[in-house]
C-alpha atoms as a PDB file:
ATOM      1  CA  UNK A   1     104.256  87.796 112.788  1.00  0.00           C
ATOM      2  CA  UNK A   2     105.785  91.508 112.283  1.00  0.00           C
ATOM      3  CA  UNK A   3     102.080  92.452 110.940  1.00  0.00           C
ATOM      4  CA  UNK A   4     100.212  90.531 113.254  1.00  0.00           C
ATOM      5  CA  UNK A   5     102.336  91.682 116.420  1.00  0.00           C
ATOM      6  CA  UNK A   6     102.207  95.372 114.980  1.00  0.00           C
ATOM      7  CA  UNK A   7      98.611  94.231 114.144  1.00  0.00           C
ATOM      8  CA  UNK A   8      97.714  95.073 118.423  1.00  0.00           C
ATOM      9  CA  UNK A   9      99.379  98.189 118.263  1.00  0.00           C
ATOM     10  CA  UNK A  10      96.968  99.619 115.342  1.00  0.00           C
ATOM     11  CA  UNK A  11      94.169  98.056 116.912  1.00  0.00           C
ATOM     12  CA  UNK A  12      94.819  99.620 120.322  1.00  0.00           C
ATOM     13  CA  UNK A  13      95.004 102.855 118.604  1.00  0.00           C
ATOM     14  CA  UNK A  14      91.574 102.687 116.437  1.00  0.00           C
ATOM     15  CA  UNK A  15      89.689 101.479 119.613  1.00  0.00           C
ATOM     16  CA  UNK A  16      90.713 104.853 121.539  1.00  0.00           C
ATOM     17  CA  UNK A  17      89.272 106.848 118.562  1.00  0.00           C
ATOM     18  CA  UNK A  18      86.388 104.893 117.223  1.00  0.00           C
ATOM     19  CA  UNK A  19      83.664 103.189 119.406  1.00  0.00           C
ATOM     20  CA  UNK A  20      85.314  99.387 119.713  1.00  0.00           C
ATOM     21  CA  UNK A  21      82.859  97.235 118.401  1.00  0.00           C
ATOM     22  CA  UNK A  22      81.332  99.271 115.602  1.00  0.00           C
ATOM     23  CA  UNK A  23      85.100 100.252 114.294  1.00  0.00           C
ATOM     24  CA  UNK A  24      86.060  96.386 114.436  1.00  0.00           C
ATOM     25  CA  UNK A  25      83.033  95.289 112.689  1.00  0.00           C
ATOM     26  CA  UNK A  26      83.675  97.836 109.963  1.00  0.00           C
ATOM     27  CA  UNK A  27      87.596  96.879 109.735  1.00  0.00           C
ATOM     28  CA  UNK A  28      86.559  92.908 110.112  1.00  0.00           C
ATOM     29  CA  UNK A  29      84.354  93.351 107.069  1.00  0.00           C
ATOM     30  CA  UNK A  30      86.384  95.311 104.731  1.00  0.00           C
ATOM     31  CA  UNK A  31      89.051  92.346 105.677  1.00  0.00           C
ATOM     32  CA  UNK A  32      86.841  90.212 104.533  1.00  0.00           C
ATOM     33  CA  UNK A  33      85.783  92.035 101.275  1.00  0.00           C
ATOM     34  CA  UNK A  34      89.641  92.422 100.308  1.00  0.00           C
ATOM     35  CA  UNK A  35      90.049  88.150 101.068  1.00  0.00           C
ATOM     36  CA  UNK A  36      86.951  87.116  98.780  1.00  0.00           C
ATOM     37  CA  UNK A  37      88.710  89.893  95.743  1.00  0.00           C
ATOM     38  CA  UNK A  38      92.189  88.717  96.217  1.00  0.00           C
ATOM     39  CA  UNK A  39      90.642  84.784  95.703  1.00  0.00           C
ATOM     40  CA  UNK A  40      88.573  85.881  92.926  1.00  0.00           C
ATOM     41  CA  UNK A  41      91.554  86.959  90.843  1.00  0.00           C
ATOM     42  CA  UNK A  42      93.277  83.468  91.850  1.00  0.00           C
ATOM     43  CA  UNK A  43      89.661  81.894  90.698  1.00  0.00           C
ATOM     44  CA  UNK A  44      89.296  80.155  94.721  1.00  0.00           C
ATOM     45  CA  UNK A  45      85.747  81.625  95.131  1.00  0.00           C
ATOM     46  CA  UNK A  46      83.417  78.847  95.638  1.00  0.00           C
ATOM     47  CA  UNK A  47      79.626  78.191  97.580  1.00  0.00           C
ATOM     48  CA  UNK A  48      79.617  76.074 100.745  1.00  0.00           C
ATOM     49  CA  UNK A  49      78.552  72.555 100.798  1.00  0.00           C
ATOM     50  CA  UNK A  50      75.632  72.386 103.752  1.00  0.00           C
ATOM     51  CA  UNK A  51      77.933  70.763 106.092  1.00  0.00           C
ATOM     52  CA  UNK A  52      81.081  73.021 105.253  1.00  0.00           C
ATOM     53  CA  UNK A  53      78.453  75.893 106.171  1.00  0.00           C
ATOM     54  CA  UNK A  54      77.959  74.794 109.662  1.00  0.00           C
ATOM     55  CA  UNK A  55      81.399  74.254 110.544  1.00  0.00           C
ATOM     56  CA  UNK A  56      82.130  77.119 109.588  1.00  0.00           C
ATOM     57  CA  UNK A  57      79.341  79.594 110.811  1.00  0.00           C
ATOM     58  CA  UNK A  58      80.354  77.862 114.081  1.00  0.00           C
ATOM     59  CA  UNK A  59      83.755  78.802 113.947  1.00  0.00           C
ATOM     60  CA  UNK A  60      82.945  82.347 112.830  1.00  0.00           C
ATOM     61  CA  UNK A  61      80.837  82.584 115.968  1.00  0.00           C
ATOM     62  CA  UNK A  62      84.206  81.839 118.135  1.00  0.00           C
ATOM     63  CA  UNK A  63      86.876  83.330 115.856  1.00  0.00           C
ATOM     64  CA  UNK A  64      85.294  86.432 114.666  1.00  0.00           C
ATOM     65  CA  UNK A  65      82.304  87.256 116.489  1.00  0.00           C
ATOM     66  CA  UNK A  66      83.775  86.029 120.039  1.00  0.00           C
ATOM     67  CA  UNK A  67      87.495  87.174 119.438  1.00  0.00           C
ATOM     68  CA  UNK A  68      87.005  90.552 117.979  1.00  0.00           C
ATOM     69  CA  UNK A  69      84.653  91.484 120.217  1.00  0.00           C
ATOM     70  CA  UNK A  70      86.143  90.841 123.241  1.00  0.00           C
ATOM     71  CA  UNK A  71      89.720  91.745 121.983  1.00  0.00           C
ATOM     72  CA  UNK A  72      88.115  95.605 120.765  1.00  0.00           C
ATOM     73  CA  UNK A  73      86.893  96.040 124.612  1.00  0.00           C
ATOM     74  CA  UNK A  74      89.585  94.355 125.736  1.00  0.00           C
ATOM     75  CA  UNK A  75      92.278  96.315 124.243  1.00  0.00           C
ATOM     76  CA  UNK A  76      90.401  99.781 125.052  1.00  0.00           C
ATOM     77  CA  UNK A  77      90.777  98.616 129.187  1.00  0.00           C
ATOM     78  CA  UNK A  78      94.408  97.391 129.313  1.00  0.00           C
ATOM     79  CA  UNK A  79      97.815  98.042 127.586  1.00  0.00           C
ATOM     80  CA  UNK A  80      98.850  96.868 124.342  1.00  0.00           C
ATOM     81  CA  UNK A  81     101.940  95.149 125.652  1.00  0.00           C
ATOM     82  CA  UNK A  82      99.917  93.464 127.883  1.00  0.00           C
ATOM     83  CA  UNK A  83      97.070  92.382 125.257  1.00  0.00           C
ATOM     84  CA  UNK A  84      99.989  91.216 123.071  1.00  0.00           C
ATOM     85  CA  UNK A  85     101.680  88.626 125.553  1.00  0.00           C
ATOM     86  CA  UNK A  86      98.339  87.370 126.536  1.00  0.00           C
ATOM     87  CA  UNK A  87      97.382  86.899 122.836  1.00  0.00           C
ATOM     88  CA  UNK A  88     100.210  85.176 122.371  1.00  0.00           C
ATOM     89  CA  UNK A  89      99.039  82.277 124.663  1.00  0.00           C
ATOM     90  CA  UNK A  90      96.765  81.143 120.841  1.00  0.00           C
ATOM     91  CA  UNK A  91      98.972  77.710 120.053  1.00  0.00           C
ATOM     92  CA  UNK A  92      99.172  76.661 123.823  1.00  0.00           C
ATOM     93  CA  UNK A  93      95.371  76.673 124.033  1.00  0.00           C
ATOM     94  CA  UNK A  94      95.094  75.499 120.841  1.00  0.00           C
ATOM     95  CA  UNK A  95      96.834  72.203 121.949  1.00  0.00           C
ATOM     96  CA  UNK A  96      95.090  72.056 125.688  1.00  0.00           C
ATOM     97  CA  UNK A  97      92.105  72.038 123.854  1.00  0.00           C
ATOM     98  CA  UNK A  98      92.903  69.453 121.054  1.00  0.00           C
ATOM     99  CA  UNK A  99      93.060  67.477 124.176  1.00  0.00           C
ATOM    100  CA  UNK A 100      89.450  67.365 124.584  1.00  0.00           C
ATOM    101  CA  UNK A 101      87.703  67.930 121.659  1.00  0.00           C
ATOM    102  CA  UNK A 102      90.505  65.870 119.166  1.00  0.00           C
ATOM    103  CA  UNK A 103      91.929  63.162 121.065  1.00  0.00           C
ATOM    104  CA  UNK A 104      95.611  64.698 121.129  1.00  0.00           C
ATOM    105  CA  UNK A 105      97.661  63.189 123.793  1.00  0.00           C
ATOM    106  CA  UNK A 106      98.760  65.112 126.994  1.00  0.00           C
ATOM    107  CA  UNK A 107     102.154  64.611 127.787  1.00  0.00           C
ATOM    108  CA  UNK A 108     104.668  65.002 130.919  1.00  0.00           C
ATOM    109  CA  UNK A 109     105.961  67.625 128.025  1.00  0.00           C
ATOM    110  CA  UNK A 110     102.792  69.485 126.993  1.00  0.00           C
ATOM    111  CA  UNK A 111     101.517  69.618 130.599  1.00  0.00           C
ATOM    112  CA  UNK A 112     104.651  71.128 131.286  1.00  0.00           C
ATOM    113  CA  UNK A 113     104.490  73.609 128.336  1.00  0.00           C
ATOM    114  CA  UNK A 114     100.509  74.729 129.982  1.00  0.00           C
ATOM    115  CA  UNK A 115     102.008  75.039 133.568  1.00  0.00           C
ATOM    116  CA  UNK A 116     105.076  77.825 132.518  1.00  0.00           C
ATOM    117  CA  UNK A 117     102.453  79.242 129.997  1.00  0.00           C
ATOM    118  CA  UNK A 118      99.764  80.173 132.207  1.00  0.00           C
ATOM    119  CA  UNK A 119     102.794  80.983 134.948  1.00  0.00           C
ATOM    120  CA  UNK A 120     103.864  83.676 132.157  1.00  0.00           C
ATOM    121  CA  UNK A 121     100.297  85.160 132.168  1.00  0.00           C
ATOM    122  CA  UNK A 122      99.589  85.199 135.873  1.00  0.00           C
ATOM    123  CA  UNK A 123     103.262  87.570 136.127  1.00  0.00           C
ATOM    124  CA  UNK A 124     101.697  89.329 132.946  1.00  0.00           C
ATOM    125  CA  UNK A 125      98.043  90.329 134.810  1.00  0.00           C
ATOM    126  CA  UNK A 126      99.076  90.295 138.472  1.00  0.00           C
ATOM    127  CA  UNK A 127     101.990  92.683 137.716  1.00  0.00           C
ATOM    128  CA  UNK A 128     100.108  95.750 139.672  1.00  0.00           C
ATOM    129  CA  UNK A 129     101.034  93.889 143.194  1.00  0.00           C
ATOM    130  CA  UNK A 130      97.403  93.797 143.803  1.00  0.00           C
ATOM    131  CA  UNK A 131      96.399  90.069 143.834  1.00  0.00           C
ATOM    132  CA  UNK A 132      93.555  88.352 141.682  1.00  0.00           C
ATOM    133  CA  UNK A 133      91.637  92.139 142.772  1.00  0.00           C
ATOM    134  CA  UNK A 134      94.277  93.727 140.730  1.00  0.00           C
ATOM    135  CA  UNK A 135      93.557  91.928 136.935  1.00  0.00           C
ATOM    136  CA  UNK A 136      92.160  94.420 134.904  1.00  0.00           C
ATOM    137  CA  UNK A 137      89.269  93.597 133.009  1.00  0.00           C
ATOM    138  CA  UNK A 138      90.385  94.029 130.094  1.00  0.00           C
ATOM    139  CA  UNK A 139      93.145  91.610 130.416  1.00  0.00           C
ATOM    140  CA  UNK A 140      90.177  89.309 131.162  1.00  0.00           C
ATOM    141  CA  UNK A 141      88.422  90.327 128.083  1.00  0.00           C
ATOM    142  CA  UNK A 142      91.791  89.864 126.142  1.00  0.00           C
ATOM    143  CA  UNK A 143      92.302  86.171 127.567  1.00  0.00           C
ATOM    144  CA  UNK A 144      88.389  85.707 126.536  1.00  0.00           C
ATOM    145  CA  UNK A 145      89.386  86.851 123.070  1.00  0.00           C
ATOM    146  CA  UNK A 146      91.962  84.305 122.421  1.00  0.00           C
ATOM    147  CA  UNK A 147      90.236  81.681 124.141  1.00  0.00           C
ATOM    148  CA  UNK A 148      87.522  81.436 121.812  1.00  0.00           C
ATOM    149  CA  UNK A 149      89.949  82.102 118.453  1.00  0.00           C
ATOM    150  CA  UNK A 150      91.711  78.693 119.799  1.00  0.00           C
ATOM    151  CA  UNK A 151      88.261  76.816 120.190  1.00  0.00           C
ATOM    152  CA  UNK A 152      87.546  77.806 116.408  1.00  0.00           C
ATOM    153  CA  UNK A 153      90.687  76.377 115.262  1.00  0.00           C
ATOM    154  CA  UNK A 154      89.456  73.048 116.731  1.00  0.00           C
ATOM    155  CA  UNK A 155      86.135  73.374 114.573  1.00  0.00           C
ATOM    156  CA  UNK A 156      88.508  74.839 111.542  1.00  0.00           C
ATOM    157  CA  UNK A 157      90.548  71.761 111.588  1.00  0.00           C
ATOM    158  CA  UNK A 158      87.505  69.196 111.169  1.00  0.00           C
ATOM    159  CA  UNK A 159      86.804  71.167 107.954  1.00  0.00           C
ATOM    160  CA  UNK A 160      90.175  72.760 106.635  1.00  0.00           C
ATOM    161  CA  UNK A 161      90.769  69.166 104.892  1.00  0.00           C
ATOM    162  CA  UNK A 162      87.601  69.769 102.041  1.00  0.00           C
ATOM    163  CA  UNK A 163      87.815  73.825 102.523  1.00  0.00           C
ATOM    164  CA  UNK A 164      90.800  76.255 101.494  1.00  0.00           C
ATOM    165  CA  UNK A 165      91.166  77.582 104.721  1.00  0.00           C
ATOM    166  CA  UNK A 166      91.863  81.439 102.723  1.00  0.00           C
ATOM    167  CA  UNK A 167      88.177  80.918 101.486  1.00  0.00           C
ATOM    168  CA  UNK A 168      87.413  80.125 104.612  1.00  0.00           C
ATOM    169  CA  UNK A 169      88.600  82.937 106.241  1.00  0.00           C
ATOM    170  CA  UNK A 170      86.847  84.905 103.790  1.00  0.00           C
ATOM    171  CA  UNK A 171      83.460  83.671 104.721  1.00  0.00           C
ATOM    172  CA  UNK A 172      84.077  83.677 108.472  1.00  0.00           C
ATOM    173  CA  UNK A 173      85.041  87.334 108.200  1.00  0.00           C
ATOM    174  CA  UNK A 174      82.011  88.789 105.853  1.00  0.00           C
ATOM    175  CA  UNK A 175      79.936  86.528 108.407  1.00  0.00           C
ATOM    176  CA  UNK A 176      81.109  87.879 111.498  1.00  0.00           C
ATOM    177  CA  UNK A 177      81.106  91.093 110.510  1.00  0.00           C
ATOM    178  CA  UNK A 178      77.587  91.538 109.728  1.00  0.00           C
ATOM    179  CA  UNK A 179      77.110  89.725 113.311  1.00  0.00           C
ATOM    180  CA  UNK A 180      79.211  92.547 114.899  1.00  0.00           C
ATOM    181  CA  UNK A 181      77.358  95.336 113.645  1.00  0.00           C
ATOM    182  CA  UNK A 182      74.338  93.864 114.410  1.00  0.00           C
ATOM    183  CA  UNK A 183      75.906  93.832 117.960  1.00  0.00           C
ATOM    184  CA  UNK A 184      77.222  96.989 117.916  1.00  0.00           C
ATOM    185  CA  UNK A 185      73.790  98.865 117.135  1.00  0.00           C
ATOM    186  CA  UNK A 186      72.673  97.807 120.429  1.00  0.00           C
ATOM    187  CA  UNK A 187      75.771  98.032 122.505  1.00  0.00           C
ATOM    188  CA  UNK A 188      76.951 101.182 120.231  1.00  0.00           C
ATOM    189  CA  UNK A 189      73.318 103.286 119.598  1.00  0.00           C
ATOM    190  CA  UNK A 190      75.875 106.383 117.860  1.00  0.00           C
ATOM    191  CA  UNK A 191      78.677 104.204 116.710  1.00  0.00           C
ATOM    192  CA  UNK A 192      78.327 104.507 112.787  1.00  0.00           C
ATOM    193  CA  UNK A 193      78.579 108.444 113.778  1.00  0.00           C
ATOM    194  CA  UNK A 194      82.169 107.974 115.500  1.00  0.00           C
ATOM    195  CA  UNK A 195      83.434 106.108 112.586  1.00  0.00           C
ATOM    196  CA  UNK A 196      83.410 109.695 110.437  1.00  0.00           C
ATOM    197  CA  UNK A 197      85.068 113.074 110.883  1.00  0.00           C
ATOM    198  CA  UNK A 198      89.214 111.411 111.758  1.00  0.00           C
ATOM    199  CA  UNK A 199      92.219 112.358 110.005  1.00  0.00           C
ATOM    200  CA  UNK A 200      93.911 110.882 106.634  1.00  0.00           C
ATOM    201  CA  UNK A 201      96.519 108.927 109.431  1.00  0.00           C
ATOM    202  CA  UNK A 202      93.880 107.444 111.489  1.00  0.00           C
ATOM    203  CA  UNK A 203      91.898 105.854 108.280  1.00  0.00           C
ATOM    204  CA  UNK A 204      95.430 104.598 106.805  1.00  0.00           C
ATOM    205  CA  UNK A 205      95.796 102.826 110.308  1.00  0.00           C
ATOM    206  CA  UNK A 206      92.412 101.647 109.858  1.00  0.00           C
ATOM    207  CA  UNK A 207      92.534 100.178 106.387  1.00  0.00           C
ATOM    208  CA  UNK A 208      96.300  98.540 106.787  1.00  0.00           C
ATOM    209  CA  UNK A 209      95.095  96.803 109.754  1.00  0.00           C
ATOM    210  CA  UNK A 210      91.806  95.587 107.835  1.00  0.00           C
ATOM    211  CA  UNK A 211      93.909  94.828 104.716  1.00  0.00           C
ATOM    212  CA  UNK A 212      97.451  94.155 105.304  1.00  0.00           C
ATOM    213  CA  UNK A 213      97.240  92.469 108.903  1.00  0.00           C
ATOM    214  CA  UNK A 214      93.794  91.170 108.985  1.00  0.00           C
ATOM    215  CA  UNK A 215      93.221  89.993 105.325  1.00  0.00           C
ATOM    216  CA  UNK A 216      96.607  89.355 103.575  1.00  0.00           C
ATOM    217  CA  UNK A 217      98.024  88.233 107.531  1.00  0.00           C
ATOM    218  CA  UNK A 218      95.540  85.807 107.868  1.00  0.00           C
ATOM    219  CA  UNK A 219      96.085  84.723 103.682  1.00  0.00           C
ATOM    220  CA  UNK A 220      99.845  84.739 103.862  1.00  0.00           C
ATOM    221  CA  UNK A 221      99.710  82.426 107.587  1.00  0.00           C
ATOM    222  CA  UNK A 222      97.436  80.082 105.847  1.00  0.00           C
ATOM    223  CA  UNK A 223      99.606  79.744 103.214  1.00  0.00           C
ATOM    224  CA  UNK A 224     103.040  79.387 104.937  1.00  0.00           C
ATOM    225  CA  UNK A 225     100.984  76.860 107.413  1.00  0.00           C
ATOM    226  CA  UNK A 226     101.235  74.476 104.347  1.00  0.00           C
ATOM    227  CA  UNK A 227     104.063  74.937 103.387  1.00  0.00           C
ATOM    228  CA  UNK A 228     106.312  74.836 106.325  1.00  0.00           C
ATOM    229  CA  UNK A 229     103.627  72.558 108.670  1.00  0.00           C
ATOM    230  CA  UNK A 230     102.022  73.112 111.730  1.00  0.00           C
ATOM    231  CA  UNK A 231     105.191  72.868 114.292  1.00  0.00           C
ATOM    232  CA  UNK A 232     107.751  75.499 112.265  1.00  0.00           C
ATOM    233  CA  UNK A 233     104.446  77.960 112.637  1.00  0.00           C
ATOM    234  CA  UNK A 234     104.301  77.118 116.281  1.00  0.00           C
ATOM    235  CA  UNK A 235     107.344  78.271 116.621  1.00  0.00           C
ATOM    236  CA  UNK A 236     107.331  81.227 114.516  1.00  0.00           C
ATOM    237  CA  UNK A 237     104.598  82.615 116.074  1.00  0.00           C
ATOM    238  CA  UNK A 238     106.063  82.911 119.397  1.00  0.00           C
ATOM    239  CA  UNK A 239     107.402  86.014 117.678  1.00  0.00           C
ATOM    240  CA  UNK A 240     104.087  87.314 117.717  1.00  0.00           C
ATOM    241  CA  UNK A 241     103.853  89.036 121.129  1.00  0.00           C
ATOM    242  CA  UNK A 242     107.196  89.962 120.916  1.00  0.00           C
ATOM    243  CA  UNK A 243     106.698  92.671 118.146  1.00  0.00           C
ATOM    244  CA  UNK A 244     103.808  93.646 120.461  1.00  0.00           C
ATOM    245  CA  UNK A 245     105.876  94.370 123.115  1.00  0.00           C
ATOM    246  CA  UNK A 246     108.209  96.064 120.718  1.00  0.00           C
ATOM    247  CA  UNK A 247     105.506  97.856 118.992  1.00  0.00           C
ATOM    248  CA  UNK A 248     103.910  99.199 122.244  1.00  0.00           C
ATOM    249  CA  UNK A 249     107.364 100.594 123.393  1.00  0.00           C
ATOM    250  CA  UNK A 250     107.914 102.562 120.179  1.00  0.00           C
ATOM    251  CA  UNK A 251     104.528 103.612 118.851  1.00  0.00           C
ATOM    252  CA  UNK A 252     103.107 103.961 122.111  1.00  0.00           C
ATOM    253  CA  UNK A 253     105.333 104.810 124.607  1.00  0.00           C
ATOM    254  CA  UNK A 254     104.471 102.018 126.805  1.00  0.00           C
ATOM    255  CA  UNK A 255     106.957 101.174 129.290  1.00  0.00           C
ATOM    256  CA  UNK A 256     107.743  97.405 128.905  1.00  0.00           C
ATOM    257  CA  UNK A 257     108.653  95.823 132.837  1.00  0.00           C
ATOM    258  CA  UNK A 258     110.340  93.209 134.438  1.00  0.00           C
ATOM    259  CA  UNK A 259     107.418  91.137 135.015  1.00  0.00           C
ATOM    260  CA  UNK A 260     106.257  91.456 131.507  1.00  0.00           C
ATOM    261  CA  UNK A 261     109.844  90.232 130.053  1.00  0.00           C
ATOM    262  CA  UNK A 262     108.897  87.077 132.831  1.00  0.00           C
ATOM    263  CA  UNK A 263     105.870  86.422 131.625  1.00  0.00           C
ATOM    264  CA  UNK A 264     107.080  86.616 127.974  1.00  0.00           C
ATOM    265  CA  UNK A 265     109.991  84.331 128.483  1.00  0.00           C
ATOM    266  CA  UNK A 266     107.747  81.726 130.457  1.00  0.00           C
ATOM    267  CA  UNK A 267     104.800  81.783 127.754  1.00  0.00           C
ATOM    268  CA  UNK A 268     107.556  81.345 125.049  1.00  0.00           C
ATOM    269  CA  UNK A 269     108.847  78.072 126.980  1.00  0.00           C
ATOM    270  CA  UNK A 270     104.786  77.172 127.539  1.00  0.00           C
ATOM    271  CA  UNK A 271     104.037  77.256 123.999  1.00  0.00           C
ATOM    272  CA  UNK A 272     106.962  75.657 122.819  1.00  0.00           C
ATOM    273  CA  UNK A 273     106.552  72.716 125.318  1.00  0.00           C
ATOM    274  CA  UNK A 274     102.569  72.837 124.950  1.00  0.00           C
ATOM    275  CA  UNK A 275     102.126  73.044 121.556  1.00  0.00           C
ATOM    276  CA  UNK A 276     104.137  69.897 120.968  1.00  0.00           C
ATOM    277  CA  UNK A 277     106.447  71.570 118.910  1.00  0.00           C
ATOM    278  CA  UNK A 278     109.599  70.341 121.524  1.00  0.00           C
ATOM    279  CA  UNK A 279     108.970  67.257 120.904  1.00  0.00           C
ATOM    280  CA  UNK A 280     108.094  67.066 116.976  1.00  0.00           C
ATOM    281  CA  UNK A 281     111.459  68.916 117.067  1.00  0.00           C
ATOM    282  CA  UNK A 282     113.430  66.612 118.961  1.00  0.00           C
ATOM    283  CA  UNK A 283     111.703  63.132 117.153  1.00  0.00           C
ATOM    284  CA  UNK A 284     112.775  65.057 113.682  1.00  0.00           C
ATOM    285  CA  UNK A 285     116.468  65.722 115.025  1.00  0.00           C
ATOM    286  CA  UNK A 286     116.307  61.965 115.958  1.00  0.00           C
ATOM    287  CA  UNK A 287     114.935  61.005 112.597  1.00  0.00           C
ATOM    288  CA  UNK A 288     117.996  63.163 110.594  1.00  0.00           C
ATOM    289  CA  UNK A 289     120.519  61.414 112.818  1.00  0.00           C
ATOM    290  CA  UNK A 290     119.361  57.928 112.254  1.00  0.00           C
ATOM    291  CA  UNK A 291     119.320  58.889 108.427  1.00  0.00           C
ATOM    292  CA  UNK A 292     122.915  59.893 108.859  1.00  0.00           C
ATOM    293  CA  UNK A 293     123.974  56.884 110.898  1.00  0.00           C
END
């Protein structure tokens, strides 16, 4: 979560030097590169099965293509503090969506967890005093970003039960890449020219947020996901936006406001409702009593 939250900052600061999309593609790809030679060493490389394949070029469309793209142009129209607390709304739509693509059940709970989370954003986006005329649009492109990485997780889960989800994410990211520069020769005619000519600091930010955050990150989440199960990572990354906010403050200088510490607060609450980790929480504190008894 301290890479991933930190993950905005860097991010924020490659899309104000490098052309957005051509940059991300770049970065997305050399992610992906570093994924399939870490699970070549570990001897996880494998071909896709036909129906593995379209699964997951699906999900690539939403979680790569979709979600970087709209996060790089996002991210060079609005704060970082503010693209990390929005971002951080990824397990609450998650679970809204589950709803109606997975059959999940919407309780009193949950609908109260999507009420206080989308409460949090509105304080988040509407904190210029200007009404709906006052959401910039790249808090709009932001929400779009993590709107479509939570409707891949719903494809990701039909298909993480044949597929290690680390190979996976390997595919997904080589995939999407190629996608993205495709994209960003049309939308970015001199953008292979802006990725050359930047200092020694500005390609280490570059390559840690391709290989630490976006490759290992996504590797070492994966990972702990199995271990620790769905509703202890719910929770966990709540923490998410927080180092965002944090990050933004010290790296960046961005004043963090009252209405952003709201929105935070109400979109940790949201999640934790939402998500359904409250109440897989309270049926296990239940279960250990009973076991006690």
């Amino acid at each position: 979560m301290v890479v991933w939250g930190l993950n905005v900052i860097a991010t924020k600061i490659l899309v104000a030097n490098y052309m957005p999309v051509t940059m991300t593609a770049c970065r997305v790809f050399t992610a992906g590169i570093s994924v399939f030679i870490i699970l070549f060493f570990f001897k996880k490389v494998r071909k896709l099965t036909k129906k593995e394949f379209k699964y997951v070029f699906f999900a690539m469309l939403l979680n790569v293509v979709a979600h970087h793209y709209f996060l790089s142009i996002g991210l060079s129209q609005t704060s970082a503090s503010n693209g990390g607390l929005i971002l951080g709304m990824g397990p609450l739509l998650t679970a809204l969506l589950s709803v109606f693509f997975l059959g999940s059940v919407l309780t009193f709970v949950r609908i109260l967890g999507v009420l206080f989370g989308f409460a949090g954003v509105a304080f988040i986006v509407l904190q210029s005093g200007g009404g709906f005329h006052g959401v910039s649009h790249g808090d709009f492109y932001v929400f779009l970003a993590i709107l479509a990485q939570a409707a891949s997780f719903v494809l990701i889960k039909k298909v993480s039960s044949t597929l290690d989800p680390r190979l996976m994410t390997g595919y997904m990211l080589v995939m999407g890449s190629i996608i993205l520069f495709g994209i960003s020769q049309i939308v970015e005619p001199n953008g292979m020219a802006s990725m050359f000519h930047h200092s020694t600091g500005m390609w280490a930010v570059f390559f840690s947020s391709a290989i630490i955050a976006t490759a290992i990150g996504h590797m070492l989440y994966n990972y702990a996901l199995g271990e620790v199960g769905t509703t202890e990572a719910s929770v966990f990354i709540n923490l998410n936006p927080f180092f965002s906010l944090i990050g933004a403050a010290l790296f960046l200088g961005e004043k963090i406001v009252v209405t952003q510490v709201i929105g935070f607060v109400l979109i940790l609450i949201g999640v934790v409702f939402g998500s359904g980790a409250f109440e897989e929480i309270s049926r296990k504190m239940k279960r250990d009593q009973q076991m006690h008894v």
